[in-house]
Protein backbone atom coordinates (compact mmCIF):
# COMPACT_ATOMS: atom_id res chain seq x y z
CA UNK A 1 0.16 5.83 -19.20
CA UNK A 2 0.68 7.29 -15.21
CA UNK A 3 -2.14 6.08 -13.18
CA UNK A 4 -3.51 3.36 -15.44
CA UNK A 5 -3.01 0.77 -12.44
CA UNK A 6 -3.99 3.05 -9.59
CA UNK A 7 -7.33 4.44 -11.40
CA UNK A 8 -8.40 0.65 -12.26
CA UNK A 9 -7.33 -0.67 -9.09
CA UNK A 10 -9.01 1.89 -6.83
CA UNK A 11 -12.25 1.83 -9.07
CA UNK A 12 -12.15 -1.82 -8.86
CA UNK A 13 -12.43 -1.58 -4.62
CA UNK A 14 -14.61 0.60 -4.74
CA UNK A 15 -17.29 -1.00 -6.51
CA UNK A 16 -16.44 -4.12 -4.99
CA UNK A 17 -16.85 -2.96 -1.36
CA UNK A 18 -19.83 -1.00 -2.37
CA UNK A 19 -22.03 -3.46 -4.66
CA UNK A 20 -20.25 -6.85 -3.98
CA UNK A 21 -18.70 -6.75 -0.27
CA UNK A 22 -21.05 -8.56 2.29
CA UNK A 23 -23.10 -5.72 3.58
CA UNK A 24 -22.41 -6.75 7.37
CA UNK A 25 -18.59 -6.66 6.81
CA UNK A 26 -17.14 -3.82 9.31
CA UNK A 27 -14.72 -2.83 6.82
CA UNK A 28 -17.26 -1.65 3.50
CA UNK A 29 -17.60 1.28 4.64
CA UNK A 30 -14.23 2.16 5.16
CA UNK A 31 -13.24 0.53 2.04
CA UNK A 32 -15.77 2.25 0.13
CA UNK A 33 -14.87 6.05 1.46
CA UNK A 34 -10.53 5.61 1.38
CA UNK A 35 -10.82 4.34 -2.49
CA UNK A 36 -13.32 7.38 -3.34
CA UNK A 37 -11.31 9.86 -1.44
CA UNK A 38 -8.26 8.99 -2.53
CA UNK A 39 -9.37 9.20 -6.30
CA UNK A 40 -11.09 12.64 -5.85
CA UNK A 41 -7.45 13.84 -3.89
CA UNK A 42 -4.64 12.12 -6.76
CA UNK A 43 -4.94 15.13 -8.81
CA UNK A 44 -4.52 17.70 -6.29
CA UNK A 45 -1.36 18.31 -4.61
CA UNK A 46 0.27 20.83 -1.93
CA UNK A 47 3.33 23.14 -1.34
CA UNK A 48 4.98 22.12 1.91
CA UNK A 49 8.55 24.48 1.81
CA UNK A 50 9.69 23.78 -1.43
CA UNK A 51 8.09 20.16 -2.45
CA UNK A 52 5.45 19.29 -4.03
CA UNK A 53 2.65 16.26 -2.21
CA UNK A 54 0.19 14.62 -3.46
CA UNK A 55 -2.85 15.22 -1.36
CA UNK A 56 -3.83 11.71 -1.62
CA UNK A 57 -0.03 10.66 -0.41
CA UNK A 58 -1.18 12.26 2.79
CA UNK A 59 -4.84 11.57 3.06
CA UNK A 60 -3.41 7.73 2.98
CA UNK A 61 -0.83 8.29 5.74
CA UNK A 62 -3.12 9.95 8.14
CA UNK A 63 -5.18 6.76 7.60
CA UNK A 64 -2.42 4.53 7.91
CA UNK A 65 -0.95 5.70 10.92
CA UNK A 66 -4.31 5.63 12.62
CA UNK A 67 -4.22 1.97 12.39
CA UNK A 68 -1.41 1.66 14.95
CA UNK A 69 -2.84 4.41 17.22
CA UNK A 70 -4.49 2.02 19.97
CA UNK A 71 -0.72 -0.30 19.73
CA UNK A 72 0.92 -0.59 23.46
CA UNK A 73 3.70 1.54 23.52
CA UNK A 74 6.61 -1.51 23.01
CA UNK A 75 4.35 -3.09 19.95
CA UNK A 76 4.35 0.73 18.42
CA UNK A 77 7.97 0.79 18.99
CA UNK A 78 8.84 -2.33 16.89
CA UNK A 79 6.93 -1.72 13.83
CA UNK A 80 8.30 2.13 14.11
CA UNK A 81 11.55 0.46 13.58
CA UNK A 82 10.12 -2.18 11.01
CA UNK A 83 8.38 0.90 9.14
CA UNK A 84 11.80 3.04 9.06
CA UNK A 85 13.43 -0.19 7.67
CA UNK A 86 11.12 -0.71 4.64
CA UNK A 87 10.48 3.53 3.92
CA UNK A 88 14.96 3.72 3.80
CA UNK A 89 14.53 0.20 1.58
CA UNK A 90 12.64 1.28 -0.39
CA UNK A 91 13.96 4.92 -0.74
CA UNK A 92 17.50 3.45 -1.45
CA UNK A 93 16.05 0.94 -4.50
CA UNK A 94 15.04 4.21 -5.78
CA UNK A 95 17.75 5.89 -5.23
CA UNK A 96 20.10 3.25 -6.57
CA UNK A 97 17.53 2.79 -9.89
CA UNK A 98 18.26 6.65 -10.96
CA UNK A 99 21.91 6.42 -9.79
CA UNK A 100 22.44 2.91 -12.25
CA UNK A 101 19.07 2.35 -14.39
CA UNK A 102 21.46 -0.33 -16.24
CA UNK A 103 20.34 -2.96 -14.22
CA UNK A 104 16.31 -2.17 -14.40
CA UNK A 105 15.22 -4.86 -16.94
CA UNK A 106 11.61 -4.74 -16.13
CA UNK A 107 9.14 -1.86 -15.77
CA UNK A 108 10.49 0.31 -12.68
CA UNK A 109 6.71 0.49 -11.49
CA UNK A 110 6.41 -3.09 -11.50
CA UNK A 111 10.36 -3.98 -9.92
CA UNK A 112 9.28 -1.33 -7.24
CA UNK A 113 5.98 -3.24 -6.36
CA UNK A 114 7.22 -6.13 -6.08
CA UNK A 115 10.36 -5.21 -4.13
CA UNK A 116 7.86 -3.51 -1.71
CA UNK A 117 5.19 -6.82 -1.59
CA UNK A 118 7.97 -9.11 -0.35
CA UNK A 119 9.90 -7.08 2.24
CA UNK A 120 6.86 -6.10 3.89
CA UNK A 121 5.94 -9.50 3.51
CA UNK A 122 8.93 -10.46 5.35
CA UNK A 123 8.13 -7.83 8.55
CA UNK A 124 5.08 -8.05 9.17
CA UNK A 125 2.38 -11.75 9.49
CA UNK A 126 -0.92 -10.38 9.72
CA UNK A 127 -2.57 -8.92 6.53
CA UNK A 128 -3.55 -5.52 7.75
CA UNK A 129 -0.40 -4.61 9.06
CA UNK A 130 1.18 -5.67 5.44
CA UNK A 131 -1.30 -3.39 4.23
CA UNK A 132 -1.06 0.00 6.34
CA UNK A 133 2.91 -0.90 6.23
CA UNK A 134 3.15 -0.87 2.37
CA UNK A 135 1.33 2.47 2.37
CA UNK A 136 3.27 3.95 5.09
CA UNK A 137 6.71 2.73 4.30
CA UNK A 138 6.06 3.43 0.36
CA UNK A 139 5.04 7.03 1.32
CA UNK A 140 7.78 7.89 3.28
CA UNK A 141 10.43 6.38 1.16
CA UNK A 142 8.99 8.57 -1.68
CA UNK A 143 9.25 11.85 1.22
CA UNK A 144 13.16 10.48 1.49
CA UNK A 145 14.06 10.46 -2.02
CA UNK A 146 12.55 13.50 -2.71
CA UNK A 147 14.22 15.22 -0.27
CA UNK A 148 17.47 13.78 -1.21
CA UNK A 149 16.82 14.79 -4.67
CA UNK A 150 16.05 18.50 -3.35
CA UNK A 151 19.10 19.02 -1.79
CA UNK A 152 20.49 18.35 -5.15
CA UNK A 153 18.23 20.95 -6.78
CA UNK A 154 16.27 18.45 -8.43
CA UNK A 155 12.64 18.92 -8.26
CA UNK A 156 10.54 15.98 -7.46
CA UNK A 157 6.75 15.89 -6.98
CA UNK A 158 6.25 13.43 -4.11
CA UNK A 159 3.58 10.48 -4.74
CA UNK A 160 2.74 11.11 -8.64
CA UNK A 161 0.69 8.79 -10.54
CA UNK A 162 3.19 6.58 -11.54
CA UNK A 163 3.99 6.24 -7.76
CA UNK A 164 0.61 5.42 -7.00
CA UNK A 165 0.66 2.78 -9.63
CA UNK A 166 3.42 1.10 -7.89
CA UNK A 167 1.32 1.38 -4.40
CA UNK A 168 -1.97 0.03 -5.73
CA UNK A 169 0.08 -3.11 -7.34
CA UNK A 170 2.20 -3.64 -4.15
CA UNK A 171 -1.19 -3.79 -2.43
CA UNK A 172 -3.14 -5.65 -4.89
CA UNK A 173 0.10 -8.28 -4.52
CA UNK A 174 -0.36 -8.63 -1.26
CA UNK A 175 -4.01 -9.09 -1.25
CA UNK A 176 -4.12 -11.70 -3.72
CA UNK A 177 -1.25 -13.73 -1.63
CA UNK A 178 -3.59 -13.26 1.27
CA UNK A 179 -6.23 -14.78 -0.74
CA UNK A 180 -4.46 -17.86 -2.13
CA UNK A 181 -3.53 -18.38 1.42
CA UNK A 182 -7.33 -18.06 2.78
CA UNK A 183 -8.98 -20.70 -0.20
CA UNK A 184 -7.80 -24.03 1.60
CA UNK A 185 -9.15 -22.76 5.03
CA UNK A 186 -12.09 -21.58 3.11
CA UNK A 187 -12.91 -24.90 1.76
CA UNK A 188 -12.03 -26.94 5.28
CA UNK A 189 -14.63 -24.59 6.58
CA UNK A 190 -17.17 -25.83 4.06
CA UNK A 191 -16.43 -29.19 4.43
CA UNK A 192 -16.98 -29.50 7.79
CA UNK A 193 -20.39 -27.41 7.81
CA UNK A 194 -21.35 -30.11 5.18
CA UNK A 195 -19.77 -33.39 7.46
CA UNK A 196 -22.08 -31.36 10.07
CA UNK A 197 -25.13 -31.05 7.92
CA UNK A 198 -24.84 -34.69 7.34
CA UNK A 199 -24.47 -35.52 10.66
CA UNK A 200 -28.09 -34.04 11.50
C-alpha cells in the first residue's frame, strides 16, 4: 500500500522528537513541526501549468533549500553542482526503470532508496547535508521525470505516496548509517567520563 513507509516513518519522528528527543536539543522543535506539516500537506496537491505537486514535495524543498541559505557563495556553488548531479541521477534511474523494468528485481521503492542513500552518501560527509540533499535532489529528479514524461503526454503527479515512501526510507537509511557510525564515539565518550569519575 502507497504511503505505508512515509506515514510510519514520519509518525515515528514525530513522536520521537516530541516525547523522547532531549528537550534542550535545538533541533525538536523543528523536527517536531516538518514531520506534522508534512503529514497534514501529503494529501493535498497543486496545479502548476499542467502538473500536478504534492504540496508536501514543496513544503520540504522550501525547507531544504533554506539550509544552504547562509553558505558563502563558492560552498553554495559546489553543492548546486553536487545537487544537479544526484536530482539528473536519480531522474535517469527512473527514467531508465520505466524505459526497461526487466532488470528491476526488487521493489522499485526500495532500489530507488537505496540508489539515492549511497550517492548522496558519496557527495556529501556531514549528516545534514546528506539529509537536505536527499530531499532536494529526490524532489527535483521527480520535477525532471515528470516533465519528461509531459512532453510525452503522459500525466504524472509529482511526489505521490509511493514517492514519499522512497524519500522517508532513503532518509531513514541514512540516519541509521549515521547512527552506527556515532555508537563507538558514544561509548569512548562514556568511558572516559567513567576513567574521569574514577580518577576523583
Amino acid at each position: 500500500m502507497d504511503g505505508l513507509w512515509f506515514y510510519f516513518l514520519m509518525w515515528s519522528s514525530w513522536v520521537f522528537s516530541t516525547f523522547i528527543m532531549d528537550k534542550k536539543n535545538r533541533y525538536r522543535l523543528l523536527i517536531s513541526v516538518i514531520s506534522l506539516v508534512t503529514i497534514i500537506l501529503s494529501v493535498h496537491s497543486i496545479k502548476v501549468y499542467h502538473m500536478e505537486i504534492s504540496l508536501a514535495a514543496i513544503f520540504l524543498l522550501l525547507v531544504s533549500y533554506c539550509f544552504f541559505i547562509r553558505k558563502n557563495f563558492l560552498t553554495l556553488i559546489n553543492v548546486s553542482l553536487k545537487m544537479v548531479i544526484a536530482s539528473i541521477s536519480i531522474a535517469t534511474f527512473q527514467l531508465l526503470a520505466l524505459y526497461d523494468p526487466v532488470w528491476i528485481v526488487v521493489d522499485l521503492i526500495w532500489l530507488l532508496s537505496i540508489f539515492s542513500s549511497i550517492l548522496v552518501l558519496f557527495l556529501f560527509n556531514q549528516y545534514k547535508e546528506q539529509l537536505t540533499t536527499i530531499i532536494i535532489g529526490m524532489i527535483q529528479g521527480e520535477i525532471i521525470f515528470a516533465l519528461i514524461l509531459s512532453n510525452l503526454n503522459i500525466h504524472y503527479p509529482i511526489a505521490s505516496l509511493a514517492f514519499f515512501d522512497a524519500l522517508c526510507i532513503s532518509c531513514f537509511l541514512i540516519t541509521v548509517r549515521k547512527v552506527i557510525i556515532s555508537i563507538p564515539a558514544y561509548f569512548d565518550m562514556k568511558n572516559l567520563h567513567l576513567e574521569k569519575e574514577k580518577e576523583l
